[in-house]
C-alpha atoms as a PDB file:
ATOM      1  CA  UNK A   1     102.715 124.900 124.303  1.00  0.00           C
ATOM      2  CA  UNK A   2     103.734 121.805 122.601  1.00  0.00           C
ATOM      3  CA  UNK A   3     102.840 121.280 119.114  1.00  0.00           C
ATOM      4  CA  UNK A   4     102.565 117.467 117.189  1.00  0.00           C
ATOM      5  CA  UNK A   5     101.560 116.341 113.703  1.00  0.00           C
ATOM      6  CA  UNK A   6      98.633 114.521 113.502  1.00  0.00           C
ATOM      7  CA  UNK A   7      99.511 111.053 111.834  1.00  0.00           C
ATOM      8  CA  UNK A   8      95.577 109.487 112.022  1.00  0.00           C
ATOM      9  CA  UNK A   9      92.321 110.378 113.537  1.00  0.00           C
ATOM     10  CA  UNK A  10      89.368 107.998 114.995  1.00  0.00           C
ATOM     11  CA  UNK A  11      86.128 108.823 116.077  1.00  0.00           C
ATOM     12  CA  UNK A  12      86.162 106.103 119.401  1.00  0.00           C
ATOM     13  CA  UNK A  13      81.986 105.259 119.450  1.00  0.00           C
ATOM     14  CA  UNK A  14      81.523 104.690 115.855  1.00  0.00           C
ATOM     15  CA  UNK A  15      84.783 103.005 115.181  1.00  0.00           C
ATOM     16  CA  UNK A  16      85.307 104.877 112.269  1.00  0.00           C
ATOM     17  CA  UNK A  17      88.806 106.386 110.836  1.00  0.00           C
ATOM     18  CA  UNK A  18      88.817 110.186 109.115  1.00  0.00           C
ATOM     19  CA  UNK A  19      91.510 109.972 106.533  1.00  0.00           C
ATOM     20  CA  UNK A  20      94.173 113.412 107.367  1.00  0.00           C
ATOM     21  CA  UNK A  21      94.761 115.386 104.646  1.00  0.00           C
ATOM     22  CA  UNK A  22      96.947 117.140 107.768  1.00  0.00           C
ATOM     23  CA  UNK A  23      96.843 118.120 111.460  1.00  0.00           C
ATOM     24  CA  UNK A  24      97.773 118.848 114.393  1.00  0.00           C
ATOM     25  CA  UNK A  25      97.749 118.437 117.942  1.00  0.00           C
ATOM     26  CA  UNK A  26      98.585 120.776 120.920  1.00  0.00           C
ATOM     27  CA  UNK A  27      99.315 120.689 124.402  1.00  0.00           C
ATOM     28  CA  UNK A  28      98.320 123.655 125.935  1.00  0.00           C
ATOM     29  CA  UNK A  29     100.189 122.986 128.812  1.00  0.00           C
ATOM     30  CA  UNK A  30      97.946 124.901 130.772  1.00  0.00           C
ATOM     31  CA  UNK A  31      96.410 124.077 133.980  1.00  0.00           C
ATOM     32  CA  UNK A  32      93.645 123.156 132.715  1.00  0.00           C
ATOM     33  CA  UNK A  33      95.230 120.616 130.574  1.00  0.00           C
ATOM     34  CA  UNK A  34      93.660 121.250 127.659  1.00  0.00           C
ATOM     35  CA  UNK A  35      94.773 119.684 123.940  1.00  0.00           C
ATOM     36  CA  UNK A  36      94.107 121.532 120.686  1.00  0.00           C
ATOM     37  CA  UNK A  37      93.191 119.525 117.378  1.00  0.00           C
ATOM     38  CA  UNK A  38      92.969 120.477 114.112  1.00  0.00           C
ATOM     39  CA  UNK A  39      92.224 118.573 110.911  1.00  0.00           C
ATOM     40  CA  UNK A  40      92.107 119.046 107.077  1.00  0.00           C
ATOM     41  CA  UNK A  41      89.900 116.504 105.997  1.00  0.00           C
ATOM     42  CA  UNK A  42      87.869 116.187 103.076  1.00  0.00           C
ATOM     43  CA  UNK A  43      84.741 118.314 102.660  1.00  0.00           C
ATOM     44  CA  UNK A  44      82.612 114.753 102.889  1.00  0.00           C
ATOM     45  CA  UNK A  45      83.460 114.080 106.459  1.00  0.00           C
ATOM     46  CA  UNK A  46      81.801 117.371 107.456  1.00  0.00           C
ATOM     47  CA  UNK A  47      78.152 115.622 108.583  1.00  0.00           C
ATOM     48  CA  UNK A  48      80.269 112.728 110.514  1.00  0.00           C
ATOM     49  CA  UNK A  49      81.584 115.661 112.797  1.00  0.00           C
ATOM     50  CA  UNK A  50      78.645 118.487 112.202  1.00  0.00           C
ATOM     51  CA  UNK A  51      76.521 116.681 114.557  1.00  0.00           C
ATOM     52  CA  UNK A  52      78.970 117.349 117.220  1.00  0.00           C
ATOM     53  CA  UNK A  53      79.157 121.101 116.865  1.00  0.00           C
ATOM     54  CA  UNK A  54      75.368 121.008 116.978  1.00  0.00           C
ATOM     55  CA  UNK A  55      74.855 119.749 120.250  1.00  0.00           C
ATOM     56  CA  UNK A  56      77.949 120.711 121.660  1.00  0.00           C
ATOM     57  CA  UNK A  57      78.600 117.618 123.344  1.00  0.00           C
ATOM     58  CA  UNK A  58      82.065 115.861 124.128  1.00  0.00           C
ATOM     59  CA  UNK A  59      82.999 112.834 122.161  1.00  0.00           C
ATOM     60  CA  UNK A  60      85.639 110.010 122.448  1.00  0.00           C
ATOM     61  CA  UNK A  61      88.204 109.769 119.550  1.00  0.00           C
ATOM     62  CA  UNK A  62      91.746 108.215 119.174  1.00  0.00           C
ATOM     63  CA  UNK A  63      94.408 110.230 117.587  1.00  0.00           C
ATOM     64  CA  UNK A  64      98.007 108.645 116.810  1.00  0.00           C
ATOM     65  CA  UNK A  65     100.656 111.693 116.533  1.00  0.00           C
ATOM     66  CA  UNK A  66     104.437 112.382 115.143  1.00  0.00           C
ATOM     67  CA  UNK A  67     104.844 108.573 114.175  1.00  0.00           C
ATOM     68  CA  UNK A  68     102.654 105.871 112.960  1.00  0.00           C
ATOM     69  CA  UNK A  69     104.135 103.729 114.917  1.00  0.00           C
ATOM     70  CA  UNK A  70     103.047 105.338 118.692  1.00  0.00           C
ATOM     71  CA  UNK A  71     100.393 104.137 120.104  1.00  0.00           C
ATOM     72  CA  UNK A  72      96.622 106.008 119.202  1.00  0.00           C
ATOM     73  CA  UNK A  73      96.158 108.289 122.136  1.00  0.00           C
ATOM     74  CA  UNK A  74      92.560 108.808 123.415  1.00  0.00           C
ATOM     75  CA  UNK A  75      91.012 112.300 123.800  1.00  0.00           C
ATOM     76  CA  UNK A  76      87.652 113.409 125.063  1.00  0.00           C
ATOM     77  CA  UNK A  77      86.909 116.239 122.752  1.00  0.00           C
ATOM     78  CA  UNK A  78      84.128 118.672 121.729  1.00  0.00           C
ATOM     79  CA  UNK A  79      83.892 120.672 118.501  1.00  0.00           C
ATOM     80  CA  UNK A  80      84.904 123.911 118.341  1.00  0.00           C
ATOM     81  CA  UNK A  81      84.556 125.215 114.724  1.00  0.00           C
ATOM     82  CA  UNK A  82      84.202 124.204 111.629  1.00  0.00           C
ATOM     83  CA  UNK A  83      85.495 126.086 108.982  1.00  0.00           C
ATOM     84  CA  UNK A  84      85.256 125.348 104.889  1.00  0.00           C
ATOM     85  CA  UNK A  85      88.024 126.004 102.056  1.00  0.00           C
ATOM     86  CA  UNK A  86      86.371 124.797  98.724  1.00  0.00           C
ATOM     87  CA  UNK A  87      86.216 120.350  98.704  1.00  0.00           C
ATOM     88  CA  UNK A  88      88.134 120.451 102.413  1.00  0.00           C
ATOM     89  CA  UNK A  89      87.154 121.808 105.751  1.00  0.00           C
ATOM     90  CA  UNK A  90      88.994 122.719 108.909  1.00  0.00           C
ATOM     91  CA  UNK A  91      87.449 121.200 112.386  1.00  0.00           C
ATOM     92  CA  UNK A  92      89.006 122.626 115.540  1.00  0.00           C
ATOM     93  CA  UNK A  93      88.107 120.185 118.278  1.00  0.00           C
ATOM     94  CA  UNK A  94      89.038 121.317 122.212  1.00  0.00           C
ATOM     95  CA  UNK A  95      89.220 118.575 124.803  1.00  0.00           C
ATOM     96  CA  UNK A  96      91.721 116.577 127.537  1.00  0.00           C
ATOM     97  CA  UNK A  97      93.720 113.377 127.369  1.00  0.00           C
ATOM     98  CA  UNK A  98      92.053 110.303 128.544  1.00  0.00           C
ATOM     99  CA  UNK A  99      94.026 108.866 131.627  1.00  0.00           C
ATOM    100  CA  UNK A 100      93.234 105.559 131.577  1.00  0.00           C
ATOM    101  CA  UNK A 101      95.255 103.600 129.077  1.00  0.00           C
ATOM    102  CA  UNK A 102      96.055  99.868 128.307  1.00  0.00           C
ATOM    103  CA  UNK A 103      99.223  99.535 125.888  1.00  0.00           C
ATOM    104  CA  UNK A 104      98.271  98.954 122.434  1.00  0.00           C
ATOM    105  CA  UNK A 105     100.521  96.043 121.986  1.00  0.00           C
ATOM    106  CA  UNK A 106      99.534  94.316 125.055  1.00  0.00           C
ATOM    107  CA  UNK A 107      95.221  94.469 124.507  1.00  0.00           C
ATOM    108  CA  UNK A 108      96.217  93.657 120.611  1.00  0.00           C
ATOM    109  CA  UNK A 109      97.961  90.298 122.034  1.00  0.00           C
ATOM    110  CA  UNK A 110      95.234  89.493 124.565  1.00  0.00           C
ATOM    111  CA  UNK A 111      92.743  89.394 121.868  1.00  0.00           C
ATOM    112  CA  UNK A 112      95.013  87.305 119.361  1.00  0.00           C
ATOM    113  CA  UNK A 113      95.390  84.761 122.227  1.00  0.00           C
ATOM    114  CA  UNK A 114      91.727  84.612 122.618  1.00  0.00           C
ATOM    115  CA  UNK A 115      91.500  83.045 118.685  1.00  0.00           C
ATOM    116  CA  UNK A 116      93.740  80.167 119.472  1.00  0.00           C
ATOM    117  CA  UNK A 117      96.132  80.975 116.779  1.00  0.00           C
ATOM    118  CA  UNK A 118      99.673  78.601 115.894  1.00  0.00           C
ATOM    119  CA  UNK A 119     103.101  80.193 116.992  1.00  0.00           C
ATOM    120  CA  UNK A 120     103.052  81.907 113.304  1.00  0.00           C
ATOM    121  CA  UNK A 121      99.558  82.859 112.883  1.00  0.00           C
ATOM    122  CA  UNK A 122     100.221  84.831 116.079  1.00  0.00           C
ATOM    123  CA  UNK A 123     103.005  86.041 115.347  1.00  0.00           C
ATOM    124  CA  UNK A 124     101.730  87.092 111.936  1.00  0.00           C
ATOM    125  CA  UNK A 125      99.085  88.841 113.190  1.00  0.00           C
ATOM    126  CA  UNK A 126     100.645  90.211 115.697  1.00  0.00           C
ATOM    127  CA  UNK A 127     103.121  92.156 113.504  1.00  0.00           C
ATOM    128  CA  UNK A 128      99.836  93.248 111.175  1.00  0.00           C
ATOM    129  CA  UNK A 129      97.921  94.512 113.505  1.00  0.00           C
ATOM    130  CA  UNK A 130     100.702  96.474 115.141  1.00  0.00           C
ATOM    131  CA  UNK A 131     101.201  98.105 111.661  1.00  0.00           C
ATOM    132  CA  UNK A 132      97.726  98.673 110.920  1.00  0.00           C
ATOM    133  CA  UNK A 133      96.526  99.407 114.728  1.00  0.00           C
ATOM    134  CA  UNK A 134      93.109  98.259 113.774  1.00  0.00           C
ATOM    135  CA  UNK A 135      90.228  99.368 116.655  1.00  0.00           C
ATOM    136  CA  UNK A 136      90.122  96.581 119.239  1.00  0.00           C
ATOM    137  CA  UNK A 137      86.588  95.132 120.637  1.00  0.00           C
ATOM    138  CA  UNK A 138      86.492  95.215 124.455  1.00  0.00           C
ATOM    139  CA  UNK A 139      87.025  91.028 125.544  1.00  0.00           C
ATOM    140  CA  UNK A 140      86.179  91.856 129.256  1.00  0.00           C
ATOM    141  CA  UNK A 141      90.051  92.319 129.748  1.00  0.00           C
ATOM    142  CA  UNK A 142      90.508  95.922 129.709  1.00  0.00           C
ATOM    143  CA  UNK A 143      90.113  97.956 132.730  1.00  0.00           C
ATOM    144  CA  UNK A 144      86.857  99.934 132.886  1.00  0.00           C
ATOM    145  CA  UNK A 145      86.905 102.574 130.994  1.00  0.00           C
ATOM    146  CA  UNK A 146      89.448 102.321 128.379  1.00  0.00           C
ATOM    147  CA  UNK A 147      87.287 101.184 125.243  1.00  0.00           C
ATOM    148  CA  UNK A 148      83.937 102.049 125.829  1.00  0.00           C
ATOM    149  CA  UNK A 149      82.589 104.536 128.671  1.00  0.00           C
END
């Protein structure tokens, strides 16, 4: 098993990013392939992710791990357990790694180039958005399946 910290968390269909109080992520290396995650989140964000453990269903959600500078990886997960400790709870989410993946930097530029920027609005942007990885609509230019199954 491989363990990672957990640098950011995003649930993929509602766009929405869970601030980490901490986590982690873990390759089971099994054959299976099956990844582990665990957050500490504030007891707020417990509905957001309740729903989940209700129906038992699998979710999309991005996760960005040992650096904030990788790129967010994408996991199919379900929820395992949630567990409570005063204001914060625990969720343990089980799922796999989403193949299919575009590089960050390269979608983030396609969609920059679609707004007709100058040489240093691009740029600009370019260099913020790669710092703040903000979720990126689908223009028709990623292969099927990467943003929205």
């Amino acid at each position: 098993m491989k363990t990672f910290k957990m640098i950011s968390f995003q649930l993929d269909l509602e766009g929405i990013e869970v601030p980490l109080i901490d986590g982690i992520t873990i390759n089971q290396e099994n054959k299976e392939k099956t990844w582990i995650l665990e957050l500490f989140i504030e007891k707020q964000y417990r509905e957001l992710l309740e729903k989940y453990l209700d129906s038992k269903e699998f979710f999309d959600v991005q996760v960005t791990i040992t650096s904030p500078d990788n790129e967010p990886a994408p996991f199919t997960v379900k929820v395992e357990s949630i567990e409570e400790f005063e204001d914060r709870i625990s969720i343990l989410l089980k799922g796999h790694l989403r193949v299919v993946r575009l590089k960050y930097a390269e979608q983030l530029l396609q969609s920059l180039l679609e707004k007709n920027l100058s040489n240093e609005e691009l740029l600009s942007e370019f260099k913020k958005g790669m710092r703040e990885r903000p979720r990126l609509k689908d223009s028709g230019h990623a292969p099927k399946g990467l943003l929205n199954d």
